[in-house]
PDB file of N, CA and C in Angstrom:
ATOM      1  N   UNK A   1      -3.889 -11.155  30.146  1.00  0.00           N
ATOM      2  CA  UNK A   1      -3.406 -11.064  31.507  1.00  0.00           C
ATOM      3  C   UNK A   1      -1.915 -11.380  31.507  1.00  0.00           C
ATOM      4  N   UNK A   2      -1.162 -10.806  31.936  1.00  0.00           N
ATOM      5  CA  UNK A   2      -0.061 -10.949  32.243  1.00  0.00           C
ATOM      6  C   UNK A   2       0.475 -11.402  33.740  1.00  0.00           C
ATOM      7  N   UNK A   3       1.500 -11.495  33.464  1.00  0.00           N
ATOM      8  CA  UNK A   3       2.068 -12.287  35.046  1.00  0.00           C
ATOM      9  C   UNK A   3       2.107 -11.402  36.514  1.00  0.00           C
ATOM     10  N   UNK A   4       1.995 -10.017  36.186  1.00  0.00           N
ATOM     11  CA  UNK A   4       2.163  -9.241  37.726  1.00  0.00           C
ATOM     12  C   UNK A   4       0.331  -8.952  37.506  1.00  0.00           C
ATOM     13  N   UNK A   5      -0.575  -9.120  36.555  1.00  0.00           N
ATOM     14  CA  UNK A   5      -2.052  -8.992  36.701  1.00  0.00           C
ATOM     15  C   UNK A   5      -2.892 -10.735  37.429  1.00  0.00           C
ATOM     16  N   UNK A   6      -1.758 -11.481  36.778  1.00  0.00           N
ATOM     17  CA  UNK A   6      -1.719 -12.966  37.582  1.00  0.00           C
ATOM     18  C   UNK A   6      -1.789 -12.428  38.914  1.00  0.00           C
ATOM     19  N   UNK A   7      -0.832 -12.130  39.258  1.00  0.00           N
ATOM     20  CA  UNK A   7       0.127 -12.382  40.852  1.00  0.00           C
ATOM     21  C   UNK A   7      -1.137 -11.552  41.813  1.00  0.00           C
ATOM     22  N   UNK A   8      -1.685 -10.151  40.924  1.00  0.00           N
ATOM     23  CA  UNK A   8      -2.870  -9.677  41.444  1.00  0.00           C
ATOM     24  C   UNK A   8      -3.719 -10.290  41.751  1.00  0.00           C
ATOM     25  N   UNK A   9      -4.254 -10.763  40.746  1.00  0.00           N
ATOM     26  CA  UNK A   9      -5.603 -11.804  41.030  1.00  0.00           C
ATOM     27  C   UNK A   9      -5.521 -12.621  42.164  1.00  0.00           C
ATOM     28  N   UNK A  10      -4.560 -13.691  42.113  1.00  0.00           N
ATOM     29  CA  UNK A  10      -4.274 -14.629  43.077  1.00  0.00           C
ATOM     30  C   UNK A  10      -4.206 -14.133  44.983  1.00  0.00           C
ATOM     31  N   UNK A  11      -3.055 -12.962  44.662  1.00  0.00           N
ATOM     32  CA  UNK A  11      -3.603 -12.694  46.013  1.00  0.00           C
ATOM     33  C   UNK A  11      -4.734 -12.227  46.385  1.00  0.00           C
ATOM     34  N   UNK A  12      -5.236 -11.146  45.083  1.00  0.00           N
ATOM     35  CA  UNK A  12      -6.933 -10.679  45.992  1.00  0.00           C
ATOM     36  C   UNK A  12      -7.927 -11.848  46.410  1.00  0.00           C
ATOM     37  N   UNK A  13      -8.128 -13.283  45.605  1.00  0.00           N
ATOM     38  CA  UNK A  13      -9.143 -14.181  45.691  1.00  0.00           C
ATOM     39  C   UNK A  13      -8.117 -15.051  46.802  1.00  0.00           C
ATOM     40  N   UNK A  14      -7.331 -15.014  46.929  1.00  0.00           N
ATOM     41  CA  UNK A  14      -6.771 -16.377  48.647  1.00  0.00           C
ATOM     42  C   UNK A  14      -6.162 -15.516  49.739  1.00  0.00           C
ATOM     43  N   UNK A  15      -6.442 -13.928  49.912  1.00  0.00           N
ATOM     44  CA  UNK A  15      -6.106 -13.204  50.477  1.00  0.00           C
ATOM     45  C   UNK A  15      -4.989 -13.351  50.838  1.00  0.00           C
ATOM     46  N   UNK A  16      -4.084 -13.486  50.223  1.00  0.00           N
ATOM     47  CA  UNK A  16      -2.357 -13.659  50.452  1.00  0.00           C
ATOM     48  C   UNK A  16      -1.816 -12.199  50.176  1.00  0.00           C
ATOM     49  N   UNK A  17      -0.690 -11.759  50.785  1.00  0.00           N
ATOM     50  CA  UNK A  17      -0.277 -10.730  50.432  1.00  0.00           C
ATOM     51  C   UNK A  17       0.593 -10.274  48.920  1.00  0.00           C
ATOM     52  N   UNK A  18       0.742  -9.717  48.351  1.00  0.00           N
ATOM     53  CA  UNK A  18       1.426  -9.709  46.901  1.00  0.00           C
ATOM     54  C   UNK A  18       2.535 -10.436  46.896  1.00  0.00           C
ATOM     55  N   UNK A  19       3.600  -9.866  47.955  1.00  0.00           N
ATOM     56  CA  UNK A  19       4.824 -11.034  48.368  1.00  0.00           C
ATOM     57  C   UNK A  19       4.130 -11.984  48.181  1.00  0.00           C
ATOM     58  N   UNK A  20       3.365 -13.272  48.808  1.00  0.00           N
ATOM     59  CA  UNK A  20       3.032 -14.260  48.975  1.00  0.00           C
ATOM     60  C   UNK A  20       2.491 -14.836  47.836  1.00  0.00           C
ATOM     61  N   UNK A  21       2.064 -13.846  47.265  1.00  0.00           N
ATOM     62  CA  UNK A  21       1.523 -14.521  46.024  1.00  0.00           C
ATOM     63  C   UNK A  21       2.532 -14.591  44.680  1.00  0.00           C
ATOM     64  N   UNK A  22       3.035 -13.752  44.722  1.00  0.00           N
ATOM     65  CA  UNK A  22       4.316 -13.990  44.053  1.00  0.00           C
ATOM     66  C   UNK A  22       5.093 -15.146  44.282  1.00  0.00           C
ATOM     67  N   UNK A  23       5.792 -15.513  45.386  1.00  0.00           N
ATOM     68  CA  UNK A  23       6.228 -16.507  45.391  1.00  0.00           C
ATOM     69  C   UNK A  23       5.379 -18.057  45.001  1.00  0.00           C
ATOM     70  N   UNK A  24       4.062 -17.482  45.781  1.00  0.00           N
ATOM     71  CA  UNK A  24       3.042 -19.060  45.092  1.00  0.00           C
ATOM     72  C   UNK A  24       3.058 -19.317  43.505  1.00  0.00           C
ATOM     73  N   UNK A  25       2.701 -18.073  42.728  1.00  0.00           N
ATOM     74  CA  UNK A  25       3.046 -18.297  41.280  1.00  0.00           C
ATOM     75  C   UNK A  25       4.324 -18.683  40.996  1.00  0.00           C
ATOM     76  N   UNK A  26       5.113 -17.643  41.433  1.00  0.00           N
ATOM     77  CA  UNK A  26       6.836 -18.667  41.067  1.00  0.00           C
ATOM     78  C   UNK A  26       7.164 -20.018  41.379  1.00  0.00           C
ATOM     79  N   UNK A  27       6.844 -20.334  42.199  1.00  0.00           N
ATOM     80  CA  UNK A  27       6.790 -22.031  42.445  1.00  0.00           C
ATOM     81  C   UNK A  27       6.070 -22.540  41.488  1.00  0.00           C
ATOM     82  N   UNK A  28       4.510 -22.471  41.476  1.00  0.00           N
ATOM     83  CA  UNK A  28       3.760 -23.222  40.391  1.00  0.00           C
ATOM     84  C   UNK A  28       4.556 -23.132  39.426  1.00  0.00           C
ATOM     85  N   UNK A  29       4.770 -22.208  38.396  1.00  0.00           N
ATOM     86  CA  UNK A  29       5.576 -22.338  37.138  1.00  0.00           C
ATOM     87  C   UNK A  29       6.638 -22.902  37.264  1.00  0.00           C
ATOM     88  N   UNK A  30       7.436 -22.460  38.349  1.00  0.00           N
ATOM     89  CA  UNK A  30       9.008 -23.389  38.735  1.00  0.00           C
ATOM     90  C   UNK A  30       8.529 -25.008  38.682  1.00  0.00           C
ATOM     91  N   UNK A  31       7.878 -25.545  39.292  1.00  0.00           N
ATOM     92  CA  UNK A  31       7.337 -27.103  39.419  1.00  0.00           C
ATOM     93  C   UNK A  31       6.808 -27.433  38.059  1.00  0.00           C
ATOM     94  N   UNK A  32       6.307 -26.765  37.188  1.00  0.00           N
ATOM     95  CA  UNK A  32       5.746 -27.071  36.110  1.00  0.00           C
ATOM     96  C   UNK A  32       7.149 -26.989  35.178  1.00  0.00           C
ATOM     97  N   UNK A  33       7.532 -26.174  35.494  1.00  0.00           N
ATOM     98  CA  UNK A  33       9.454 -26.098  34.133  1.00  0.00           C
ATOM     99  C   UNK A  33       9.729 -27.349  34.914  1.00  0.00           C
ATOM    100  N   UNK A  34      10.328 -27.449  35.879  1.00  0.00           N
ATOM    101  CA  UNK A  34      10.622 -28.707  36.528  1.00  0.00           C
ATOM    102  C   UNK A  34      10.612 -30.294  35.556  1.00  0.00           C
ATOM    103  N   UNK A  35       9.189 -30.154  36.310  1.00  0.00           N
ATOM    104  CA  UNK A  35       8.363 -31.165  36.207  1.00  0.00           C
ATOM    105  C   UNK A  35       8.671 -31.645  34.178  1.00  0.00           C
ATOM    106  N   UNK A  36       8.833 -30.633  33.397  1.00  0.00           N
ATOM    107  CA  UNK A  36       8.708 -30.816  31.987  1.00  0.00           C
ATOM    108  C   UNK A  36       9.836 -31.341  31.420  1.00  0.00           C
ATOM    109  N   UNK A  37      10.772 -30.488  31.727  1.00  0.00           N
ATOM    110  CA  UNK A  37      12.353 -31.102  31.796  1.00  0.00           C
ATOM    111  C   UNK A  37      12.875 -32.173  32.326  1.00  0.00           C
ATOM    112  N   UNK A  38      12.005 -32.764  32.821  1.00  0.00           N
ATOM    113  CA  UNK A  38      12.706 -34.215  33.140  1.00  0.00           C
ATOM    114  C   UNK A  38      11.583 -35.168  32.562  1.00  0.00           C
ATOM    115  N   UNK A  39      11.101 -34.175  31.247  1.00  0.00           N
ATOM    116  CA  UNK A  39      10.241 -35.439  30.625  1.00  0.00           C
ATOM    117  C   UNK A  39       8.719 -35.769  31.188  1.00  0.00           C
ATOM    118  N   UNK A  40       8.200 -35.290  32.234  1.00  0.00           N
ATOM    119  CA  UNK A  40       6.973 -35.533  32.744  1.00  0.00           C
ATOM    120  C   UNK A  40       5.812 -34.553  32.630  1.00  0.00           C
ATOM    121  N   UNK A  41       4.910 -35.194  32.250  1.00  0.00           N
ATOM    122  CA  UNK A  41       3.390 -34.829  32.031  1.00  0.00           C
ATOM    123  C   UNK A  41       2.881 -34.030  33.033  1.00  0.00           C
ATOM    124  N   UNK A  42       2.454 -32.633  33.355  1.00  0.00           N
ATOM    125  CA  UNK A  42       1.742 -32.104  34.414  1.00  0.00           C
ATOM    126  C   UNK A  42      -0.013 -32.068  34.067  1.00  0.00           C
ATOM    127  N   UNK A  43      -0.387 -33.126  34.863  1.00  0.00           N
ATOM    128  CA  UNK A  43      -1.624 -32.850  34.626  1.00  0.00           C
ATOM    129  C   UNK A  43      -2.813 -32.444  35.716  1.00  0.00           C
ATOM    130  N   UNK A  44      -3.214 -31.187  35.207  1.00  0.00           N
ATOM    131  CA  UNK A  44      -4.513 -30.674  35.846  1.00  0.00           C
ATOM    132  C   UNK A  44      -5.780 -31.169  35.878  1.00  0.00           C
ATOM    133  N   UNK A  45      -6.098 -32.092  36.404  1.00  0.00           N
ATOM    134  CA  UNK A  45      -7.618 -32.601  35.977  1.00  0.00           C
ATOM    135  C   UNK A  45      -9.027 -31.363  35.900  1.00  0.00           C
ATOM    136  N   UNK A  46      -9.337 -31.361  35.011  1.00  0.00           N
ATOM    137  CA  UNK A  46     -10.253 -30.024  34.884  1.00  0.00           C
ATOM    138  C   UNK A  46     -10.035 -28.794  33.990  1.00  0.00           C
ATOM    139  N   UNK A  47      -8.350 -28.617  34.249  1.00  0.00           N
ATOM    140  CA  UNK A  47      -8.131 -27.607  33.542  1.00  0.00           C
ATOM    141  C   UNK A  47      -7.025 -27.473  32.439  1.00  0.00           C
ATOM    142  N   UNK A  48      -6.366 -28.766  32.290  1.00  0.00           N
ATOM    143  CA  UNK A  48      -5.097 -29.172  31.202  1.00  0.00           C
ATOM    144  C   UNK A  48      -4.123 -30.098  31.054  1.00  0.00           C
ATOM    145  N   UNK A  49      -3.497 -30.355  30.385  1.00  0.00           N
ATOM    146  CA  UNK A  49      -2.128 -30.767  30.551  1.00  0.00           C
ATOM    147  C   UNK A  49      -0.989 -30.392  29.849  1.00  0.00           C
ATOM    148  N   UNK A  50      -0.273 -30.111  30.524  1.00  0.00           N
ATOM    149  CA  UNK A  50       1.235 -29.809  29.951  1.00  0.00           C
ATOM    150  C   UNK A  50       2.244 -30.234  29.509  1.00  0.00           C
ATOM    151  N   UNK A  51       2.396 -30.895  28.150  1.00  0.00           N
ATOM    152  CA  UNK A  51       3.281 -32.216  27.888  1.00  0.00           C
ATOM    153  C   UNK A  51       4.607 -32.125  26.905  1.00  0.00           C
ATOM    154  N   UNK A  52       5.879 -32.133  27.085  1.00  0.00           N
ATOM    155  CA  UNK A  52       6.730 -31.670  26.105  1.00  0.00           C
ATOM    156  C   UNK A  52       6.767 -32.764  24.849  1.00  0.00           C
ATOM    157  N   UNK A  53       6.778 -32.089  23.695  1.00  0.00           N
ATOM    158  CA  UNK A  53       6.691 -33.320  22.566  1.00  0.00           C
ATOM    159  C   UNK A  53       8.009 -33.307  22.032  1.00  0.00           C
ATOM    160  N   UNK A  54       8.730 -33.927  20.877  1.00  0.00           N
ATOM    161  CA  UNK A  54       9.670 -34.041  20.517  1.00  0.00           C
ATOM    162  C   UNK A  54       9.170 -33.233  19.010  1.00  0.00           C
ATOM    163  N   UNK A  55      10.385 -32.210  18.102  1.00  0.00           N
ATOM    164  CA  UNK A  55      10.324 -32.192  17.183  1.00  0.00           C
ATOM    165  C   UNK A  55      11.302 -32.510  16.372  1.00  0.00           C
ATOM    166  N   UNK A  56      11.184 -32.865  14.826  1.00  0.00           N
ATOM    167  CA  UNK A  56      12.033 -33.602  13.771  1.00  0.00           C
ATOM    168  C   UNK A  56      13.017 -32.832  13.409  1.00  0.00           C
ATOM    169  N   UNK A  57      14.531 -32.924  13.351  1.00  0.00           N
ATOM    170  CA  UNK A  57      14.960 -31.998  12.583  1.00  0.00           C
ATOM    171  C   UNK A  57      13.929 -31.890  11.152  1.00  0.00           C
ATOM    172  N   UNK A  58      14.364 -30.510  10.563  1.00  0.00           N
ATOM    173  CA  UNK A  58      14.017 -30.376   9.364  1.00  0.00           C
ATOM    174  C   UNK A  58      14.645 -29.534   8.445  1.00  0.00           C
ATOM    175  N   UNK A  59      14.054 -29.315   7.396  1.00  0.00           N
ATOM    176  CA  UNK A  59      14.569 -28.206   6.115  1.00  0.00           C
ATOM    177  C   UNK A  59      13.909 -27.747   6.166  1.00  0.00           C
ATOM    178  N   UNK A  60      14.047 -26.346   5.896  1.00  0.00           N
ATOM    179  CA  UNK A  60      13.035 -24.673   5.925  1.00  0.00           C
ATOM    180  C   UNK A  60      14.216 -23.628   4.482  1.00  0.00           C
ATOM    181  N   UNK A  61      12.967 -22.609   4.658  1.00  0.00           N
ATOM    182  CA  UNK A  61      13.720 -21.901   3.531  1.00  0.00           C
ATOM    183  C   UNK A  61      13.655 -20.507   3.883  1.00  0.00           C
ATOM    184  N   UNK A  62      14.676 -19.752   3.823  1.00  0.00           N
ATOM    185  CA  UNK A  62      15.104 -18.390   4.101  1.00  0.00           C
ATOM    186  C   UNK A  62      13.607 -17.362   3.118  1.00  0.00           C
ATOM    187  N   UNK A  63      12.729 -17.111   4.037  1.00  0.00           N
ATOM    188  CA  UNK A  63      11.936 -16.441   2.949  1.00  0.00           C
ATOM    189  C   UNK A  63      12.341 -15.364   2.098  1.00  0.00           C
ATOM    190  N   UNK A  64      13.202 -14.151   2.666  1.00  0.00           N
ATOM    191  CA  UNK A  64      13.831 -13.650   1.740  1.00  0.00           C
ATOM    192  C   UNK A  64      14.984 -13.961   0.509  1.00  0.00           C
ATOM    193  N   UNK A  65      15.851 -15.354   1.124  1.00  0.00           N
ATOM    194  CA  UNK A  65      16.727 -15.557  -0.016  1.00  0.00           C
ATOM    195  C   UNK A  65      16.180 -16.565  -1.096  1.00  0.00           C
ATOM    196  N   UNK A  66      15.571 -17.667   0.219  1.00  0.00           N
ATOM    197  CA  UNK A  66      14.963 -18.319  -0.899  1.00  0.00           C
ATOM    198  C   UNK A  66      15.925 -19.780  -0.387  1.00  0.00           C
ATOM    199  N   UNK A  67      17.317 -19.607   0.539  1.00  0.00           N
ATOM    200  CA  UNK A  67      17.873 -20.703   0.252  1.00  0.00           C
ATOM    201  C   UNK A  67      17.439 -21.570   1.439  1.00  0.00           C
ATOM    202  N   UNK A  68      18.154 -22.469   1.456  1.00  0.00           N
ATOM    203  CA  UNK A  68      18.070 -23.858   2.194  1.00  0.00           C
ATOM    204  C   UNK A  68      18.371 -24.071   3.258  1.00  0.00           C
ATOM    205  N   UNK A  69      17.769 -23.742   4.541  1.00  0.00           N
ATOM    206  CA  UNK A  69      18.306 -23.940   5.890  1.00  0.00           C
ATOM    207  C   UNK A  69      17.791 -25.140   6.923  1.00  0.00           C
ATOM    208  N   UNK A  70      18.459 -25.842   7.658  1.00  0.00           N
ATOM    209  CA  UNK A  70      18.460 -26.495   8.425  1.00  0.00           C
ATOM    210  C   UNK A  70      17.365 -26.281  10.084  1.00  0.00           C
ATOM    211  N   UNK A  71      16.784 -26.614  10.355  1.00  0.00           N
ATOM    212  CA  UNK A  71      15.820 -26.416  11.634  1.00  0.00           C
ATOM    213  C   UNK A  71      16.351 -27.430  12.149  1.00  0.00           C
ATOM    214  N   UNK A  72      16.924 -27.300  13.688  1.00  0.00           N
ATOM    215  CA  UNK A  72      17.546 -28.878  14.369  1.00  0.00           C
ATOM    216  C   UNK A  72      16.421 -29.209  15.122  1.00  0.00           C
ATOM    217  N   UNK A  73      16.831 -29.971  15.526  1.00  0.00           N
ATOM    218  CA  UNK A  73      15.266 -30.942  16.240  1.00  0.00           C
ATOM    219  C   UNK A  73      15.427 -29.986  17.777  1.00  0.00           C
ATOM    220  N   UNK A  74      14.233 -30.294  17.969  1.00  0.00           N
ATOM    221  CA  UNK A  74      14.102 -29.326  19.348  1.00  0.00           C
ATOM    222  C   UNK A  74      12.674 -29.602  20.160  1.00  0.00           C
ATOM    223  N   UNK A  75      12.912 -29.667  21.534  1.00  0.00           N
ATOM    224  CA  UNK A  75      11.774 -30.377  22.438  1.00  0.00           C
ATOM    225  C   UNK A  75      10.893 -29.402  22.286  1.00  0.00           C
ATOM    226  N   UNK A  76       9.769 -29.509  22.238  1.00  0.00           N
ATOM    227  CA  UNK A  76       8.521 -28.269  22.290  1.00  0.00           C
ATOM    228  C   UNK A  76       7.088 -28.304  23.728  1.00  0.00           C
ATOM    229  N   UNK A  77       7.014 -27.158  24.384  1.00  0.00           N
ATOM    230  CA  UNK A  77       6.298 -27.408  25.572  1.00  0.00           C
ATOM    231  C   UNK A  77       4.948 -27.617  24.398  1.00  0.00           C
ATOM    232  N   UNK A  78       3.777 -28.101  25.133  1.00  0.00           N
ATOM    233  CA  UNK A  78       2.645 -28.220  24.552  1.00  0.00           C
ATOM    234  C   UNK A  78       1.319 -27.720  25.700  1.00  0.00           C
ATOM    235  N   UNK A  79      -0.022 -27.032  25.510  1.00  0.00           N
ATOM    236  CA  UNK A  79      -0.798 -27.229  26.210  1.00  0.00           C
ATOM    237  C   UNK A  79      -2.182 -27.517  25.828  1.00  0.00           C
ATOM    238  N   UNK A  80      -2.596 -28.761  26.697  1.00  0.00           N
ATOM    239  CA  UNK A  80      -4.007 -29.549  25.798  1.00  0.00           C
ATOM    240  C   UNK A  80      -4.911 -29.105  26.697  1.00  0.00           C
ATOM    241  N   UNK A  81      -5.928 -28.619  26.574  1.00  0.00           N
ATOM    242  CA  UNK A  81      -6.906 -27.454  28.067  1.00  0.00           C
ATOM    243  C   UNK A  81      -7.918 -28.877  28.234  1.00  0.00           C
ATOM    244  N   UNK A  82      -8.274 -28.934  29.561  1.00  0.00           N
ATOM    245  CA  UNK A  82      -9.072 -30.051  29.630  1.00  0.00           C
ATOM    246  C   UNK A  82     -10.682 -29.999  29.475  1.00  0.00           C
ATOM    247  N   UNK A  83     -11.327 -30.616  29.516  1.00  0.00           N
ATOM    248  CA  UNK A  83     -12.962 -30.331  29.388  1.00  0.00           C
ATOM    249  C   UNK A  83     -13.599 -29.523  30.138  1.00  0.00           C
ATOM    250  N   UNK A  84     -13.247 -29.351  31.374  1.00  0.00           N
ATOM    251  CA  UNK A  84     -13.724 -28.518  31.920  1.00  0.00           C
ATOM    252  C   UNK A  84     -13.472 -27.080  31.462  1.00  0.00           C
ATOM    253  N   UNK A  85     -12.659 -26.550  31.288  1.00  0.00           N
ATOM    254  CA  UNK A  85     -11.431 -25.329  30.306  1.00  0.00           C
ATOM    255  C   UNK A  85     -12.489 -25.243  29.498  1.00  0.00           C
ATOM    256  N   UNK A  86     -12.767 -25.916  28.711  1.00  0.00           N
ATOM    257  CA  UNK A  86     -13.523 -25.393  27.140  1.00  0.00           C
ATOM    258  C   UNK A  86     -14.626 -25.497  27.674  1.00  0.00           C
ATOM    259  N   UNK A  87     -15.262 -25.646  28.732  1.00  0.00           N
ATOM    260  CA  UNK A  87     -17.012 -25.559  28.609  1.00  0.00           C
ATOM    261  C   UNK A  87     -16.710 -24.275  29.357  1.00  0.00           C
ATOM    262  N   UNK A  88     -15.820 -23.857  30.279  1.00  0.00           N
ATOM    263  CA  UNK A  88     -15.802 -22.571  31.197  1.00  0.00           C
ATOM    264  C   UNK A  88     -15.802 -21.594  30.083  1.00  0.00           C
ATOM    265  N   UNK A  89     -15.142 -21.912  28.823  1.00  0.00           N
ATOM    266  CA  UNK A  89     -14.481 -20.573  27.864  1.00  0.00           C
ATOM    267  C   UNK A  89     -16.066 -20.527  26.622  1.00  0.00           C
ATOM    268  N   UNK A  90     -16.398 -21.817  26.681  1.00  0.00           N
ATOM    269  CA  UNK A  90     -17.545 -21.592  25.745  1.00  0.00           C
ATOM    270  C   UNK A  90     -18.910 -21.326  26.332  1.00  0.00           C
ATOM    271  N   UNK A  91     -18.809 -20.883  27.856  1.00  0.00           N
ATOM    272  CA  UNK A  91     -19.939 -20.497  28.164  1.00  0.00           C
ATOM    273  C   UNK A  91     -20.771 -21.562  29.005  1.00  0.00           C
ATOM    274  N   UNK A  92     -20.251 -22.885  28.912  1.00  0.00           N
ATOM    275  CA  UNK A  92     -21.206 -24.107  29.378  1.00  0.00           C
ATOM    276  C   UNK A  92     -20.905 -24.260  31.228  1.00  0.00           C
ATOM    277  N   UNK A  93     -21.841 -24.915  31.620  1.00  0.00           N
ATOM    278  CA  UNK A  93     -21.325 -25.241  33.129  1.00  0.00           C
ATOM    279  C   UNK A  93     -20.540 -26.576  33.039  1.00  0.00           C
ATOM    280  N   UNK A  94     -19.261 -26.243  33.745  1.00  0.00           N
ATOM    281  CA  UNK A  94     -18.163 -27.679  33.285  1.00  0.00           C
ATOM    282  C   UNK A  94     -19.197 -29.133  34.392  1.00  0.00           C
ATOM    283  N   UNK A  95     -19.169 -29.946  34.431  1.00  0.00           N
ATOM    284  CA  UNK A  95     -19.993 -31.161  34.751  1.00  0.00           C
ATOM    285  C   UNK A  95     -19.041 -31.457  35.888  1.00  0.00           C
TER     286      UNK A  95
END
């Protein structure tokens, strides 16, 4: 699914108009970039959380040359799906 098959969905199931639903998705994601960039946890009870982690600089290697390159450290978004998420995807009724 992609983001204008998103924007579909959403308005057909809360009967919002496409405008409307567009903007409702752009906000959610806007509040969630938000929300990440200043370091804070978005959490969905039921369906995830969204948490930025820190990564290490490091050393990596040019697969074609072979030589020695540098990876700088860099924040990474993360997403952990909550219990409910994995019983919906494995078929179970979430509790």
């Amino acid at each position: 699914m992609n983001k204008n098959e998103l924007i579909n969905e959403v308005a057909k199931k809360s009967e919002l108009t496409k405008a409307d639903a567009t903007k409702a998705v752009d906000a959610f994601i806007d509040a969630i970039e938000k929300s990440l960039k200043k370091g804070n946890d978005v959490r969905l009870v039921g369906f995830g959380t969204f948490t930025v982690v820190k990564r290490k600089a490091t050393e990596g290697r040019n697969p074609r040359t072979g030589d020695v390159i540098k990876i700088a450290a860099s924040k990474q978004p993360k997403f952990k799906p909550g219990k409910a998420l994995k019983e919906t995807i494995n078929g179970k009724k979430a509790a």
